[in-house]
Structure formats: C-alpha cells, structure tokens
C-alpha atoms as a PDB file:
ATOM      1  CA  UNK A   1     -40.282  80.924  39.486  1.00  0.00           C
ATOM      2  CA  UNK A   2     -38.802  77.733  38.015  1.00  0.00           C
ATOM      3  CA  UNK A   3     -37.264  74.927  39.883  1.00  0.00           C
ATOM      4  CA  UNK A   4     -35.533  71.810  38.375  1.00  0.00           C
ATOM      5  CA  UNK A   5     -36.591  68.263  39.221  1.00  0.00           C
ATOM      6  CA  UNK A   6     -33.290  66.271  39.793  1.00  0.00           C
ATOM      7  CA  UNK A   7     -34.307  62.712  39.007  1.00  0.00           C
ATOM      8  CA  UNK A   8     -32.585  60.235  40.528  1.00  0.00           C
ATOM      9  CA  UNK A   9     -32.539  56.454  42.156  1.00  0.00           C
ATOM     10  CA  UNK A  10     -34.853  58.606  45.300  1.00  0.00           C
ATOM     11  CA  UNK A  11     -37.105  60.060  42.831  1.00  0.00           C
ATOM     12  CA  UNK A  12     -37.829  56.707  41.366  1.00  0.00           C
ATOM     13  CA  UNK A  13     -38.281  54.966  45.141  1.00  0.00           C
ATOM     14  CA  UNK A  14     -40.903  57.833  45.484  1.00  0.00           C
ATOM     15  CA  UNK A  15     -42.905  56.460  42.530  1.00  0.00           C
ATOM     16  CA  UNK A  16     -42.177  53.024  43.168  1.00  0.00           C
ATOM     17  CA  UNK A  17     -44.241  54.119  46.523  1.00  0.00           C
ATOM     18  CA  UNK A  18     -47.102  55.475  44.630  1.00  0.00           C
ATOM     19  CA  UNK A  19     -47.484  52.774  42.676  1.00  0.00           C
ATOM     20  CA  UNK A  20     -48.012  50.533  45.464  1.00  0.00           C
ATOM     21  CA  UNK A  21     -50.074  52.712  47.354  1.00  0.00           C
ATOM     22  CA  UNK A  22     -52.299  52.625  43.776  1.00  0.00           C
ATOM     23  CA  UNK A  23     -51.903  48.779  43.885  1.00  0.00           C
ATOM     24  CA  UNK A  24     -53.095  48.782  47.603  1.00  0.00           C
ATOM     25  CA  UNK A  25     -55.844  51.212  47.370  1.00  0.00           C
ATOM     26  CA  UNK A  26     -57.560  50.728  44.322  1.00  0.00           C
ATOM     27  CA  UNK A  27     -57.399  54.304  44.074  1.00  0.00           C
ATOM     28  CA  UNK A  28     -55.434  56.801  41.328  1.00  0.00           C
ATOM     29  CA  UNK A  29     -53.170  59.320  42.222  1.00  0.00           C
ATOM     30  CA  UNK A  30     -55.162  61.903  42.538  1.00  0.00           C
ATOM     31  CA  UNK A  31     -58.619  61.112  43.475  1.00  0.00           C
ATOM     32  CA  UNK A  32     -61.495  63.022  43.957  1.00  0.00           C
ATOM     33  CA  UNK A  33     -62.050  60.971  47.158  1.00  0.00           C
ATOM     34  CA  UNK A  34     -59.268  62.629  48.741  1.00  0.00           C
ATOM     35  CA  UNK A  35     -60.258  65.904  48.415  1.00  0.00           C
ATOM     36  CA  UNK A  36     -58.966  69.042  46.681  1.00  0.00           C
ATOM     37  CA  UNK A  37     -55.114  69.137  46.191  1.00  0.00           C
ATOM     38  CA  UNK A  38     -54.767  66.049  48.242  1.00  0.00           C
ATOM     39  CA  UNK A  39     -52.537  62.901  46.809  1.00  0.00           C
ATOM     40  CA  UNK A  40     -52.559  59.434  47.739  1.00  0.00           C
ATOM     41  CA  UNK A  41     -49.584  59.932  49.614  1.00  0.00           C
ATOM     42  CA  UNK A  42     -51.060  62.968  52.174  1.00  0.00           C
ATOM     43  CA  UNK A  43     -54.486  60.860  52.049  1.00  0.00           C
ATOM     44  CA  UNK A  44     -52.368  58.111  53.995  1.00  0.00           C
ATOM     45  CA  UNK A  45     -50.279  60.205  55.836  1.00  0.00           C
ATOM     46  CA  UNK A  46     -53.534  62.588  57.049  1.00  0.00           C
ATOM     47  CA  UNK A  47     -55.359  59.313  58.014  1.00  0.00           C
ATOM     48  CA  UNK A  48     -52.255  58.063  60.098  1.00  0.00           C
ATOM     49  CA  UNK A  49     -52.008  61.524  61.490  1.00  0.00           C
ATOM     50  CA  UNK A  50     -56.072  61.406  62.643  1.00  0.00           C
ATOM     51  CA  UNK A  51     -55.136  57.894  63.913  1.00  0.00           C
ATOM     52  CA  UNK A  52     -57.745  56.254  61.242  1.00  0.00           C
ATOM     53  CA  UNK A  53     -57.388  52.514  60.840  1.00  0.00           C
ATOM     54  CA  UNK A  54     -55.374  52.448  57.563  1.00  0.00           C
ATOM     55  CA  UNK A  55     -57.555  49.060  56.939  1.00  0.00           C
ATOM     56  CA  UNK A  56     -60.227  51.579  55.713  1.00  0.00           C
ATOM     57  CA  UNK A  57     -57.641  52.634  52.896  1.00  0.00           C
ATOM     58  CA  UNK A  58     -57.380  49.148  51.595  1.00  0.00           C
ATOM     59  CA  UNK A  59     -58.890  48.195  48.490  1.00  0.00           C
ATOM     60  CA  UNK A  60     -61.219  45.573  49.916  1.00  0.00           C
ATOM     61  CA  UNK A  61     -61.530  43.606  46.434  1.00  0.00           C
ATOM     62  CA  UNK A  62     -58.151  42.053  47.029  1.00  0.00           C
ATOM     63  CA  UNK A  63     -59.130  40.270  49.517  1.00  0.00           C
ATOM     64  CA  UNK A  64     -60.800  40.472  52.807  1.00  0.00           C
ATOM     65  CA  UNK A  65     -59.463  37.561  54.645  1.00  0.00           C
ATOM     66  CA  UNK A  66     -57.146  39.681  57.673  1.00  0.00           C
ATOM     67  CA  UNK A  67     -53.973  37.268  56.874  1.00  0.00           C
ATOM     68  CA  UNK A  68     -54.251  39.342  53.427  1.00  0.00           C
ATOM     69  CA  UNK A  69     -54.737  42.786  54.945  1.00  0.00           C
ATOM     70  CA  UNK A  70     -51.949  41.879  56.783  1.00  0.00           C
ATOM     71  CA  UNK A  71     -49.594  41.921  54.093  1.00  0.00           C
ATOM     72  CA  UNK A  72     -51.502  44.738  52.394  1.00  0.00           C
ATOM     73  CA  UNK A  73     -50.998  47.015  55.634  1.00  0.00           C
ATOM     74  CA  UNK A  74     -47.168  45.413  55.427  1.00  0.00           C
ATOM     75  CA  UNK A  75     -46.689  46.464  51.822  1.00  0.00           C
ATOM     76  CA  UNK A  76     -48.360  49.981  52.925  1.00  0.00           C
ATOM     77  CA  UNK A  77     -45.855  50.955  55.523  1.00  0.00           C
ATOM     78  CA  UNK A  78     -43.037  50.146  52.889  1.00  0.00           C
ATOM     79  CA  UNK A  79     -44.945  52.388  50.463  1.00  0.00           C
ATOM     80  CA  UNK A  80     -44.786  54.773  53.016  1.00  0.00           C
ATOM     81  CA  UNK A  81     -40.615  54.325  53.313  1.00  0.00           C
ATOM     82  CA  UNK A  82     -40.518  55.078  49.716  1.00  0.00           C
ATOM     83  CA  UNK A  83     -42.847  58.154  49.901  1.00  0.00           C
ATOM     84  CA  UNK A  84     -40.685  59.855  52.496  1.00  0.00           C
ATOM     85  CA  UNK A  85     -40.364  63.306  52.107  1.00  0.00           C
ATOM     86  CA  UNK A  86     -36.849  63.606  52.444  1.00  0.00           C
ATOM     87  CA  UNK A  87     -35.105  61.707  49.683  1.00  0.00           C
ATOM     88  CA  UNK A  88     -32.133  60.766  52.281  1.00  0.00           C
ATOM     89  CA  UNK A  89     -34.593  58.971  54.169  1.00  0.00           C
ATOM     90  CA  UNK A  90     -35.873  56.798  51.240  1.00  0.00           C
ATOM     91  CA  UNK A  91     -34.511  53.515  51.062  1.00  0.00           C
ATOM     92  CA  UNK A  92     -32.616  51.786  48.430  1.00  0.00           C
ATOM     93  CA  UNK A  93     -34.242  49.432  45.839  1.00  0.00           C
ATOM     94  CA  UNK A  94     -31.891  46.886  47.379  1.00  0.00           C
ATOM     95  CA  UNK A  95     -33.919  47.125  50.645  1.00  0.00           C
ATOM     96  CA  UNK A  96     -36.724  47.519  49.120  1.00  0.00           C
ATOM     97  CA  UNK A  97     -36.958  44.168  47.637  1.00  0.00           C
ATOM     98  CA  UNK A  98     -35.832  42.815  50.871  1.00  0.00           C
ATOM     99  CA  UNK A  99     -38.575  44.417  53.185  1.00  0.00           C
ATOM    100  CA  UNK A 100     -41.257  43.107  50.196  1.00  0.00           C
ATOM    101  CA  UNK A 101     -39.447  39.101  51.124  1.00  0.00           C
ATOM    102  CA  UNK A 102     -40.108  39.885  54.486  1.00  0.00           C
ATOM    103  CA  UNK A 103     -43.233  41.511  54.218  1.00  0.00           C
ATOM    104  CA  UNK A 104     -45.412  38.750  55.916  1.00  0.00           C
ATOM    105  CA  UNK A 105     -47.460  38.331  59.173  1.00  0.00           C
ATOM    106  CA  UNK A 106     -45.810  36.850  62.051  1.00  0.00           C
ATOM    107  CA  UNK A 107     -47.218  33.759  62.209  1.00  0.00           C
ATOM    108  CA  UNK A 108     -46.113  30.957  65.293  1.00  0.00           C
ATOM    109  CA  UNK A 109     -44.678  28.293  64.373  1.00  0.00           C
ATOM    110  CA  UNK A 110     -45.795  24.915  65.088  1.00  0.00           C
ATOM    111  CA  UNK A 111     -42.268  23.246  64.837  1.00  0.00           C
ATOM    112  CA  UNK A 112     -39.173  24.297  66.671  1.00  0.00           C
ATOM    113  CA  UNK A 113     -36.740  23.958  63.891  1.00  0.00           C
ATOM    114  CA  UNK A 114     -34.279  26.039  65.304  1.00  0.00           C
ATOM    115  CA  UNK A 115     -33.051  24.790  68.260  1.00  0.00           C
ATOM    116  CA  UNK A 116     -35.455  26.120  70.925  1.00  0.00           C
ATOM    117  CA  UNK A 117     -36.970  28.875  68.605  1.00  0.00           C
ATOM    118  CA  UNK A 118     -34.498  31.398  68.745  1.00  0.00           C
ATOM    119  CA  UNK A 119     -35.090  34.070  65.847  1.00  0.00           C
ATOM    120  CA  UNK A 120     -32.548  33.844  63.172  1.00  0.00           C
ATOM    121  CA  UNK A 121     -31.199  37.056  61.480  1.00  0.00           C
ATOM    122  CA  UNK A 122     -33.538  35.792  58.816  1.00  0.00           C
ATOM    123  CA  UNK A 123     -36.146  36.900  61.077  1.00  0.00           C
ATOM    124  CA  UNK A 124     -35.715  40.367  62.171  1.00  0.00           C
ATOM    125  CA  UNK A 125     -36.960  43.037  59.998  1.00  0.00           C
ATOM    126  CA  UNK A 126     -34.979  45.832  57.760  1.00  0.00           C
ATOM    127  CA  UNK A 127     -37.160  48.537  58.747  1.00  0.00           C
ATOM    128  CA  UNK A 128     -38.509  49.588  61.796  1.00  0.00           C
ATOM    129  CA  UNK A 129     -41.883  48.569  63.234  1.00  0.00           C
ATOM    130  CA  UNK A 130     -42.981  52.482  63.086  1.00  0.00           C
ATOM    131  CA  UNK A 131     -41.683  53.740  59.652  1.00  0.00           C
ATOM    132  CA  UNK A 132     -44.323  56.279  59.744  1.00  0.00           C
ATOM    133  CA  UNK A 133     -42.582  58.445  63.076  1.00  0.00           C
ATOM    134  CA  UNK A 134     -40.882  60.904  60.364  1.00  0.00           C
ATOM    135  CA  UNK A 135     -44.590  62.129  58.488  1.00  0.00           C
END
C-alpha cells in the first residue's frame, strides 16, 4: 500500500524539530540507544510520558552549568512544538524564531526599570508553559 508524503511548511517545522532535538542530545535520529524502532522524537516523548527528568536527555558536553540546561530544556520543549504529531498543531517558522528570542531562564531582575516591575508584553511567552499536554 502506497501513501504520498505531502511536504509542506509543517513537514519542514517537523525536521526543524529533529534537528534540534539532534543539536540538544548529541544523539542521531535513530539511535541504537533508543531502542528498536524508536526515534528521537518517541525517545523524548516516552521519557516525558515515564515522568524521566528530560535533563538526562541532554547532551552534557554542551555545558553543564544549570543556567545552560535551562535553555537546552527551553529549546527542547520548542523541539517538541515542532515535532507535534498533528501538523495543525505545529507552529509557524514565524513563531518559531520568536519562542527561540524568548527562550531564556527567568532570571530576577535587580533593577526595576519598568515602573514597579510590571511584565511587559515583551515578557510573556508564545507558547504555553506545558507544550508537551498533546503527546
């Protein structure tokens, strides 16, 4: 039985995903760590589903300081957008590049630059805080 592949702007966000799943893992693809007919993409998604730390997916050489695992575990859950197995529920490239601006720690601020520290719409986040609800 053949099927056809329709490739589009959601099929490209997919591998966009992979890719930094790869870049976040230090792992390929399809590695034999993950078992037989396993992906990077189920390895996350089984570890979130076991409730593993997802630290213990991140490729430790990039640095082990936690303000970089952070980030990494930032960049992850947008991976993890992008690797959404409904193409409707993948985001744009457009957000994409805006969740990787905003894709920092919360950090508190020393100064009070804005008037009392109110958060600015600068400061609220495209995505949700649990991307991963939909796996």
């Amino acid at each position: 039985i053949g099927y056809t592949l329709k490739v589009d702007e959601k099929s490209d966000i997919y591998s966009y995903g992979v890719v930094l799943m790869e870049l976040l893992t230090g792992k390929r693809p399809l590695d034999p760590v993950f078992g037989e007919s396993v992906d990077i993409v189920e390895w996350i998604r089984m570890k979130i589903r076991d409730n593993k730390a997802l630290e213990e997916a991140l490729d430790l050489s990039v640095g082990g300081t936690k303000h970089v695992q952070e980030e990494m575990l930032l960049v992850l859950r947008i991976a993890l957008l992008c690797t959404a197995k409904l193409p409707k529920d993948r985001p744009s490239m457009r957000d994409v590049i805006t969740m990787l601006g905003e894709a920092k720690p919360r950090r508190k601020s020393s100064s009070s630059s804005n008037n009392g520290g109110t958060p600015t719409s600068k400061d609220k986040p495209v995505f949700s805080t649990s991307p991963v609800n939909g796996l």
